[in-house]
C-alpha atoms as a PDB file:
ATOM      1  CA  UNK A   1    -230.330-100.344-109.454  1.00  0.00           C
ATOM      2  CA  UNK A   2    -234.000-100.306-108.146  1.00  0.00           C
ATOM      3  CA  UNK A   3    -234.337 -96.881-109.029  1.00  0.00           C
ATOM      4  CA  UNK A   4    -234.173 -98.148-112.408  1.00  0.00           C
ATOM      5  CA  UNK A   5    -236.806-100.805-112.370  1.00  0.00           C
ATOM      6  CA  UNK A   6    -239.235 -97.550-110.129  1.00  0.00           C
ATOM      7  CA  UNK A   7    -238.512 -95.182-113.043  1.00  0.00           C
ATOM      8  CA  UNK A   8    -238.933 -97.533-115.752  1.00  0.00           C
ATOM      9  CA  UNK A   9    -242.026 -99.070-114.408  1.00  0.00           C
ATOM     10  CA  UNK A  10    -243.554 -95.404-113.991  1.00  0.00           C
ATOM     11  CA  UNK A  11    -243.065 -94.368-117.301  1.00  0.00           C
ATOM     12  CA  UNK A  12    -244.503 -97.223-118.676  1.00  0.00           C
ATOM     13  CA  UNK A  13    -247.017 -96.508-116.459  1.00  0.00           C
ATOM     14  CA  UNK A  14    -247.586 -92.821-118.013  1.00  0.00           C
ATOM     15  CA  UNK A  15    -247.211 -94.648-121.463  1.00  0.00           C
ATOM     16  CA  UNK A  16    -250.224 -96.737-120.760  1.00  0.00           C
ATOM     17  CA  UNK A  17    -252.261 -93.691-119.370  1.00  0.00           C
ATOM     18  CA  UNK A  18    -251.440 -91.333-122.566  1.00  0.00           C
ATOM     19  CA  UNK A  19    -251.978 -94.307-124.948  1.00  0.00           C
ATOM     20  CA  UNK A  20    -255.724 -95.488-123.065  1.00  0.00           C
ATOM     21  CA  UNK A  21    -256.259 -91.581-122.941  1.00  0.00           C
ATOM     22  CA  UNK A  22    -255.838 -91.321-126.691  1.00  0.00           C
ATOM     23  CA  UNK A  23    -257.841 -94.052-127.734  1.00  0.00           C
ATOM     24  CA  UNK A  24    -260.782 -92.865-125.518  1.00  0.00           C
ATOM     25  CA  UNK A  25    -260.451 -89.095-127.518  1.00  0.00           C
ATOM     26  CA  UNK A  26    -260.324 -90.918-130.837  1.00  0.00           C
ATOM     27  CA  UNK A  27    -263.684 -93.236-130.358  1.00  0.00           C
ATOM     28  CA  UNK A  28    -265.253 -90.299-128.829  1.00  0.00           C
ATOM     29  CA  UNK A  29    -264.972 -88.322-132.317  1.00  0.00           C
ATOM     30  CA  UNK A  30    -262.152 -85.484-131.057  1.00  0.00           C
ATOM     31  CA  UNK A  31    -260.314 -86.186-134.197  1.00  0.00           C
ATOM     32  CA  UNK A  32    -263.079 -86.590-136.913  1.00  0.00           C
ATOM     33  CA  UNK A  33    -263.062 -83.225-138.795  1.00  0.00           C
ATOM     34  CA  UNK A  34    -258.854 -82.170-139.179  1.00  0.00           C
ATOM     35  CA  UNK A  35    -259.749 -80.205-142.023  1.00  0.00           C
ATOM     36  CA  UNK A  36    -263.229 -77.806-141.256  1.00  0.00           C
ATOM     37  CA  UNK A  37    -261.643 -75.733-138.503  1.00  0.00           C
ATOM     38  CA  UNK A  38    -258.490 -74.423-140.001  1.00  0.00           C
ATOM     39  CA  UNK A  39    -260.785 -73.752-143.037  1.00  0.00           C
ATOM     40  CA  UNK A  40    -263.068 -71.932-141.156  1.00  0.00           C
ATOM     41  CA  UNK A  41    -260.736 -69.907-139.217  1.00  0.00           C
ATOM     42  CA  UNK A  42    -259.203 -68.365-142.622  1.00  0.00           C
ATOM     43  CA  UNK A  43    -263.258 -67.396-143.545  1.00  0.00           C
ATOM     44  CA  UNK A  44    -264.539 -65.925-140.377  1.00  0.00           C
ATOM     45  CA  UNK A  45    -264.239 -62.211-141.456  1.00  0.00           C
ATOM     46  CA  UNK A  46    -266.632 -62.834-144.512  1.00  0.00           C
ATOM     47  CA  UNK A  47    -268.995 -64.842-142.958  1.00  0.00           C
ATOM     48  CA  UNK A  48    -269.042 -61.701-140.439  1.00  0.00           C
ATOM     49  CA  UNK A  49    -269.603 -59.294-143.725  1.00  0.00           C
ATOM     50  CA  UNK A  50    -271.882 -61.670-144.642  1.00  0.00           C
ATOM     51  CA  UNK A  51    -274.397 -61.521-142.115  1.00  0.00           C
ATOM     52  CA  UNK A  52    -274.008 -58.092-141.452  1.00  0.00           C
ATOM     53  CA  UNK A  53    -275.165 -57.230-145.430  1.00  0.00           C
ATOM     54  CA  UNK A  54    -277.987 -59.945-144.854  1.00  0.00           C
ATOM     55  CA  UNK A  55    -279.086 -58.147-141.403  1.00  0.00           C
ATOM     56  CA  UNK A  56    -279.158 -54.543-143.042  1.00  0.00           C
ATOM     57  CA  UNK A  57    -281.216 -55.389-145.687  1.00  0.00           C
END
């Protein structure tokens, strides 16, 4: 039975850890933009063509 009370104090433990750990990411700004960088990803070939037109000119 005290294996019970060691296991369920440690993963309330980890709980607290993952939950302080994600509310230090989120006032830090790591989840600000959601929507530029999958955006971005889908363009990067024509900004690429882009600049290379602008640099041979």
């Amino acid at each position: 039975m005290s294996v019970i009370y060691l296991l369920l104090s440690l993963s309330i433990l980890v709980a607290l850890v993952f939950l302080i750990v994600f509310i230090y990411a989120v006032k830090k700004g790591q989840y600000d933009d959601t929507y530029t960088p999958s955006v971005r990803m889908l363009f990067d070939d024509e900004l690429v063509k882009t600049n290379k037109k602008l640099t041979k000119d």
